[in-house]
Protein backbone atom coordinates (compact mmCIF):
# COMPACT_ATOMS: atom_id res chain seq x y z
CA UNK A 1 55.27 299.13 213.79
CA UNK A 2 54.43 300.89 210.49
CA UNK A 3 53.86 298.36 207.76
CA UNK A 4 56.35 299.10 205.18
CA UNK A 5 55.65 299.51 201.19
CA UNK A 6 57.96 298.32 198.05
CA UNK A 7 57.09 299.29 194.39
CA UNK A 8 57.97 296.02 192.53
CA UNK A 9 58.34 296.59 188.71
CA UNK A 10 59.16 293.60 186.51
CA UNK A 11 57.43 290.74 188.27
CA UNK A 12 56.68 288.48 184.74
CA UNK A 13 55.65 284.95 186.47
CA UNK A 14 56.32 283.17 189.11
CA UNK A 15 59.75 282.23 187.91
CA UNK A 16 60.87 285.44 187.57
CA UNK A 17 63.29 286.81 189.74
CA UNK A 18 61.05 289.27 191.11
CA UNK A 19 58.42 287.04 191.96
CA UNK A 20 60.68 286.04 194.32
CA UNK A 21 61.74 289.08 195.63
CA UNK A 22 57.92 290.16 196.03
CA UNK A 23 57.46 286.96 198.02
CA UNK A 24 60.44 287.23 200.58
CA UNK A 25 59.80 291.09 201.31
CA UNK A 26 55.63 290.03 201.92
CA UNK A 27 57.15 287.47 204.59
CA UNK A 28 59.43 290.31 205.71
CA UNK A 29 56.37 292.63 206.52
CA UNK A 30 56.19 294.31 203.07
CA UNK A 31 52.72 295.73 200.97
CA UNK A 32 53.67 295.08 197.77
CA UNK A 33 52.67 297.43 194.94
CA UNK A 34 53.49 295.64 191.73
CA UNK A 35 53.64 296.57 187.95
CA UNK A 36 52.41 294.40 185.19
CA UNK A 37 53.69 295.51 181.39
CA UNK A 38 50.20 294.50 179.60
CA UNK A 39 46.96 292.78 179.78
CA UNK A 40 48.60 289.31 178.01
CA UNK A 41 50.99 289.68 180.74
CA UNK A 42 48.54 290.20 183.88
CA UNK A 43 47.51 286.96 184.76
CA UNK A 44 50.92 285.92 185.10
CA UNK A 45 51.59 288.27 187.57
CA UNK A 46 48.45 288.43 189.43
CA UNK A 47 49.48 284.28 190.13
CA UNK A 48 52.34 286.17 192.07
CA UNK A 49 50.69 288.72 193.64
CA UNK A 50 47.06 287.39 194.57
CA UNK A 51 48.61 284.79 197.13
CA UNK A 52 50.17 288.16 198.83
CA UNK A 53 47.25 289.66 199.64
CA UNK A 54 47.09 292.40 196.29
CA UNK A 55 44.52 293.89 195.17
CA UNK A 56 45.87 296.74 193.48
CA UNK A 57 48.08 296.19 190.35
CA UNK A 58 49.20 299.01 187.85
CA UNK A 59 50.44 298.62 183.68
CA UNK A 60 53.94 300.05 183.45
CA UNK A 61 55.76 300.41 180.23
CA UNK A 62 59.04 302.30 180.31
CA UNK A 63 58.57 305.66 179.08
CA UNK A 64 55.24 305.82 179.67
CA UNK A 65 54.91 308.93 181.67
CA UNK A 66 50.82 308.42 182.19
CA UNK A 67 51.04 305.28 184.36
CA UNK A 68 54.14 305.94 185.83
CA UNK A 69 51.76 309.33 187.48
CA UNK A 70 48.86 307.01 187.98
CA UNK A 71 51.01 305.10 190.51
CA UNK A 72 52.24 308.36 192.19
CA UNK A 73 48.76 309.60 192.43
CA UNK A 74 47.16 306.24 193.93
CA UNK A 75 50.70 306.44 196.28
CA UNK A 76 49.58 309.50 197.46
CA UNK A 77 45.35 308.86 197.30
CA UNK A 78 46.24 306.30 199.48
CA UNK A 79 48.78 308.24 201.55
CA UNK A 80 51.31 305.40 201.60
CA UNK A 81 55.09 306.11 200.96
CA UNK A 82 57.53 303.81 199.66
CA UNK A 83 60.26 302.52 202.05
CA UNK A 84 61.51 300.16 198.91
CA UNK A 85 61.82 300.11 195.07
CA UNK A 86 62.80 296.99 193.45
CA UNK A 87 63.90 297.66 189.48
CA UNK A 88 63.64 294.59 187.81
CA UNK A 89 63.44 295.29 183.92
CA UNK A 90 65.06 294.36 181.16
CA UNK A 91 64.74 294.58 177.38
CA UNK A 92 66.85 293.25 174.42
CA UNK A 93 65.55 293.22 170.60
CA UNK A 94 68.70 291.84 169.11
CA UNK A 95 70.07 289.62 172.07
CA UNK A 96 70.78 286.79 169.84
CA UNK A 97 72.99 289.01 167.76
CA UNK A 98 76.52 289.18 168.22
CA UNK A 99 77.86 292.69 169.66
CA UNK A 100 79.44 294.01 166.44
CA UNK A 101 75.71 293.25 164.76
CA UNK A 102 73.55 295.36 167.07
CA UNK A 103 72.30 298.29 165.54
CA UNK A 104 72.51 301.62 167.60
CA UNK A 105 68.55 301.76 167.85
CA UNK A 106 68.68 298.15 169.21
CA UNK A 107 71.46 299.38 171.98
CA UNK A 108 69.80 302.24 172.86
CA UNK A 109 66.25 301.12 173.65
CA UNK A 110 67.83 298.54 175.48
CA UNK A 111 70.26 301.04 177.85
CA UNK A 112 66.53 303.14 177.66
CA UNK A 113 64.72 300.58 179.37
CA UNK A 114 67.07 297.99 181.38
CA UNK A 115 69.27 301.03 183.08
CA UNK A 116 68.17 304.55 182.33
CA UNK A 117 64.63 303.78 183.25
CA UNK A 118 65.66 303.21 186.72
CA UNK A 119 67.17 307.19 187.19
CA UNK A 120 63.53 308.08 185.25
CA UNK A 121 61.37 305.97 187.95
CA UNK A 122 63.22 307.14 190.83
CA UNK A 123 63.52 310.69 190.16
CA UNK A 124 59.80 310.99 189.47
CA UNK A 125 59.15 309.54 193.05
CA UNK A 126 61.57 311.69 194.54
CA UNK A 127 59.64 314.72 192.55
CA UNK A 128 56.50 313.71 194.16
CA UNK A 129 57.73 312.90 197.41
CA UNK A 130 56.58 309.31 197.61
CA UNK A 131 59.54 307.71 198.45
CA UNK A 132 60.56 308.03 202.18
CA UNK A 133 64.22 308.87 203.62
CA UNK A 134 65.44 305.69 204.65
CA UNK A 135 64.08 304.29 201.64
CA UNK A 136 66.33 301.69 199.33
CA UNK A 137 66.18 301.32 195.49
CA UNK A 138 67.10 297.64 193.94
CA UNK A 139 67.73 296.41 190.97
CA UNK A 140 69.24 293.36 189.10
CA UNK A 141 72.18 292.78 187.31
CA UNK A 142 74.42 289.96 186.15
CA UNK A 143 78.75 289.16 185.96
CA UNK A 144 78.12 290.14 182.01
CA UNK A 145 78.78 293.80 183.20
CA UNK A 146 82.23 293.44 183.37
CA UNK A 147 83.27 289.70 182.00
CA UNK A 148 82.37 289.06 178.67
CA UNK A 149 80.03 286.27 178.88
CA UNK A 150 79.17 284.05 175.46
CA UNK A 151 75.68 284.78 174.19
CA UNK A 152 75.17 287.62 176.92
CA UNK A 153 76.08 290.15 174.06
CA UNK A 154 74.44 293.24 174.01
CA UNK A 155 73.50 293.05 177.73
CA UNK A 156 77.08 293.23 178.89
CA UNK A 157 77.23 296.65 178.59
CA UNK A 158 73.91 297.51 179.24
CA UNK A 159 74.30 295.65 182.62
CA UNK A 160 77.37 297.77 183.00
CA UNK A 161 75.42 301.14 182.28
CA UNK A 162 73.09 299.92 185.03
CA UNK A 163 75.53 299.45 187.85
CA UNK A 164 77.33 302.99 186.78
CA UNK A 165 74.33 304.51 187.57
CA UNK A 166 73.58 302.75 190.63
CA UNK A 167 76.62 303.93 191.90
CA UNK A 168 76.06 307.56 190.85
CA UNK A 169 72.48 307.66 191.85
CA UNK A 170 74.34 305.72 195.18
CA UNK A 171 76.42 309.15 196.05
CA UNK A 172 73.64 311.57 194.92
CA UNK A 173 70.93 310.27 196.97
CA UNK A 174 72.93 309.50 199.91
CA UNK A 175 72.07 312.93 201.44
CA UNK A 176 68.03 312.22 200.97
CA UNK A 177 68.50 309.00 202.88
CA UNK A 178 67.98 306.94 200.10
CA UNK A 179 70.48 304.19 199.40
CA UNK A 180 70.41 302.56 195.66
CA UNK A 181 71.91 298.88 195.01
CA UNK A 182 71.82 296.28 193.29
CA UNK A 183 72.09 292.08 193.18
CA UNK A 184 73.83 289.92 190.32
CA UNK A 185 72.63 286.72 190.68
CA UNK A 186 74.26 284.10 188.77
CA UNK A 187 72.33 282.25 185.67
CA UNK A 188 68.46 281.27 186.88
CA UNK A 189 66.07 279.80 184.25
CA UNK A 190 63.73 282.45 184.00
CA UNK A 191 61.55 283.42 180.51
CA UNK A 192 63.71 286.43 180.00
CA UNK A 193 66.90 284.27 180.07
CA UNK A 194 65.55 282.10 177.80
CA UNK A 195 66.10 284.07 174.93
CA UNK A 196 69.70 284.31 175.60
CA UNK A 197 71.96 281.59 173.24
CA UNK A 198 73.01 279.06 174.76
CA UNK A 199 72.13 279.78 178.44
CA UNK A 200 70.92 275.96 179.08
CA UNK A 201 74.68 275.55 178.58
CA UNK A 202 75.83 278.54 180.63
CA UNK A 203 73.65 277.28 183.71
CA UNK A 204 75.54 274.35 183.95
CA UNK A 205 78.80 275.65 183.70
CA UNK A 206 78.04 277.76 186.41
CA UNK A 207 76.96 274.77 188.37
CA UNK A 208 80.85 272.85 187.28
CA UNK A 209 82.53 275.99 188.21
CA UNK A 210 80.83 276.88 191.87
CA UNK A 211 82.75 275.64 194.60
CA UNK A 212 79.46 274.21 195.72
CA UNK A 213 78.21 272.54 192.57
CA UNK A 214 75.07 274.54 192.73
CA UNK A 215 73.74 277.45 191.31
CA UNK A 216 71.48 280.40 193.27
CA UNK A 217 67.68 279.60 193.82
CA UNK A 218 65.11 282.30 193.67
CA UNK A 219 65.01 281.80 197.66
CA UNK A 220 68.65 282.35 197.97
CA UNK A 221 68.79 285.49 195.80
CA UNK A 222 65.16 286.96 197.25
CA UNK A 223 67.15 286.52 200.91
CA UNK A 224 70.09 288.67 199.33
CA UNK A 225 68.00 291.36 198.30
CA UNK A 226 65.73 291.46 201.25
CA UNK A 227 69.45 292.16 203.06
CA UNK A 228 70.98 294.85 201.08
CA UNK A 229 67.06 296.78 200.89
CA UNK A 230 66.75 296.42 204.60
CA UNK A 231 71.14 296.80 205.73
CA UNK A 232 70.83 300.71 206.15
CA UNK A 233 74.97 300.08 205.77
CA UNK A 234 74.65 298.65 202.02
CA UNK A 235 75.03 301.68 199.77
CA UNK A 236 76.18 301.63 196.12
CA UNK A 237 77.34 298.27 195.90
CA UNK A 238 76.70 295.61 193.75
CA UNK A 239 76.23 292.08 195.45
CA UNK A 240 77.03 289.13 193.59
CA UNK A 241 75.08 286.13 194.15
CA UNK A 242 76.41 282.82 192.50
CA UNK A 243 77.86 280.52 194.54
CA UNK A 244 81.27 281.28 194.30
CA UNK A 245 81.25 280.54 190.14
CA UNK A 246 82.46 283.90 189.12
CA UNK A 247 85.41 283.49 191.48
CA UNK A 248 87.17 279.89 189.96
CA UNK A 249 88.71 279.29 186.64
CA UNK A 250 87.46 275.84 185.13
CA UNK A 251 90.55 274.30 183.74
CA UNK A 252 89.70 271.50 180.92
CA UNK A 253 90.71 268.10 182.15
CA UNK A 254 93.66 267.46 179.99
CA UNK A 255 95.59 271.12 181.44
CA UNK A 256 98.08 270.39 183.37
C-alpha cells in the first residue's frame, strides 16, 4: 500500500497540539512534511519531527507566497501528493485585550492568519495539483466560536470565521474529493494558550465541569483527528473534543 503524505503546519514543540497530531498520523502510516515559522523556532520542532523519521522541514509564514511555492515545488520534485493537510495556526496581538479594545488591524491579521490562511494554503495546492482526491484538510478550533468564553476574546470570533469557512470550503470541495474539517479540543496547556488570561483557571473548570473530571490529552485529541482525516464519511463538521465539559452547566454550591 502507497505510503500516504500530510502537510503539517503549526507544529511549535512538543506540547503543541500538532506535535501530537504529527505523531499519531506517523504511527498511522503517514510521511510527515512539516512547517516551522523561523529559525528561533526550528529546533523546537525538529524535537518533534526528527524522532519521525524527517529530514525535510520548510519556514512558513502566512502570507508568504515564496515558501508556500517552495513546498509545492519540492511536493512535486519529489513527486509525492498530499492525501492530508493539517492547519494548525493561530495568531493574536491583542489577546489579552478585551473585545471592545481590539483595534481593527489587530482583528484582521488575526482572521488573516488563524482562518483565511487556511482557504490561501489549500487553494494554492489545489492550483498545483498536489493535493490528491480523497485527500482531507484539518484544522483546530475551540467552543470560543460560538460561547463566549472569559479571556478567549478576540479569538471567539476568529475561531468562528474558521469553522464558516470550513464548512464552505466543506461544500465546494466536495466534488474534488476533498473533505475539509476540523477538531475543538477543549483547554490543553500548550505555549500558545498560555498567553490567554486566565486559562490556568479555565483548565480546571473544564476539568469540574466534564462528566469525567478530566480534560482531553494530546493522545486523545491526535486519535480524534487521525478519525475525521481518515472517515471518508466526516465532511464539514466540526468535532468537539472535551470530555463532555461544554455539554453541563456548573451550578455554584449554594444554588438550589
Amino acid at each position: 500500500m502507497r505510503k500516504k503524505n500530510a502537510l503539517i503546519i503549526g507544529i511549535a514543540n512538543p506540547e503543541s497540539i500538532n506535535a501530537g497530531i504529527a505523531e499519531e498520523l506517523y504511527a498511522n502510516g503517514y510521511n510527515i512534511v512539516p512547517t516551522y515559522l523561523n529559525e528561533k523556532a526550528l529546533p523546537h520542532v525538529k524535537s518533534v519531527t526528527d524522532p519521525l523519521g524527517v529530514e525535510d522541514l520548510f519556514p512558513f509564514q502566512v502570507g508568504n507566497m515564496d515558501q508556500l511555492q517552495a513546498i509545492i515545488e519540492y511536493l512535486q520534485e519529489s513527486g509525492m501528493r498530499l492525501d492530508a493537510v493539517v492547519h494548525g495556526i493561530a495568531f493574536a496581538s491583542e489577546i489579552k485585550k478585551d473585545l471592545h479594545e481590539v483595534s481593527w488591524k489587530s482583528f484582521k491579521d488575526s482572521v488573516r492568519i488563524s482562518a483565511f490562511s487556511m482557504v490561501e494554503i489549500v487553494a494554492a495546492l489545489i492550483r498545483a495539483d498536489v493535493l490528491n482526491p480523497g485527500g482531507s484538510v484539518l484544522t483546530l478550533s475551540y467552543i470560543g466560536s460560538h460561547l463566549a468564553v472569559e479571556g478567549y476574546n478576540m479569538m471567539g470570533p476568529v475561531k468562528s470565521v474558521l469553522e464558516a469557512l470550513v464548512r464552505g470550503l466543506a461544500s465546494e470541495l466536495g466534488g474534488k474529493g476533498i473533505r475539509v474539517n476540523a477538531v475543538s479540543p477543549g483547554p490543553v496547556m500548550t505555549r500558545a494558550a498560555s498567553g490567554i488570561k486566565g486559562f490556568s483557571s479555565l483548565i480546571r473548570y473544564a476539568q469540574t465541569a466534564s462528566p469525567l473530571g478530566r480534560t482531553a490529552t494530546l493522545e486523545d485529541i491526535a486519535k480524534m483527528a487521525h478519525e475525521v482525516l481518515s472517515n471518508p464519511s466526516i465532511n464539514g463538521a466540526v468535532y468537539l473534543v472535551d470530555d463532555g465539559s461544554s455539554v453541563v452547566v456548573t451550578l455554584p454550591d449554594d444554588s438550589c
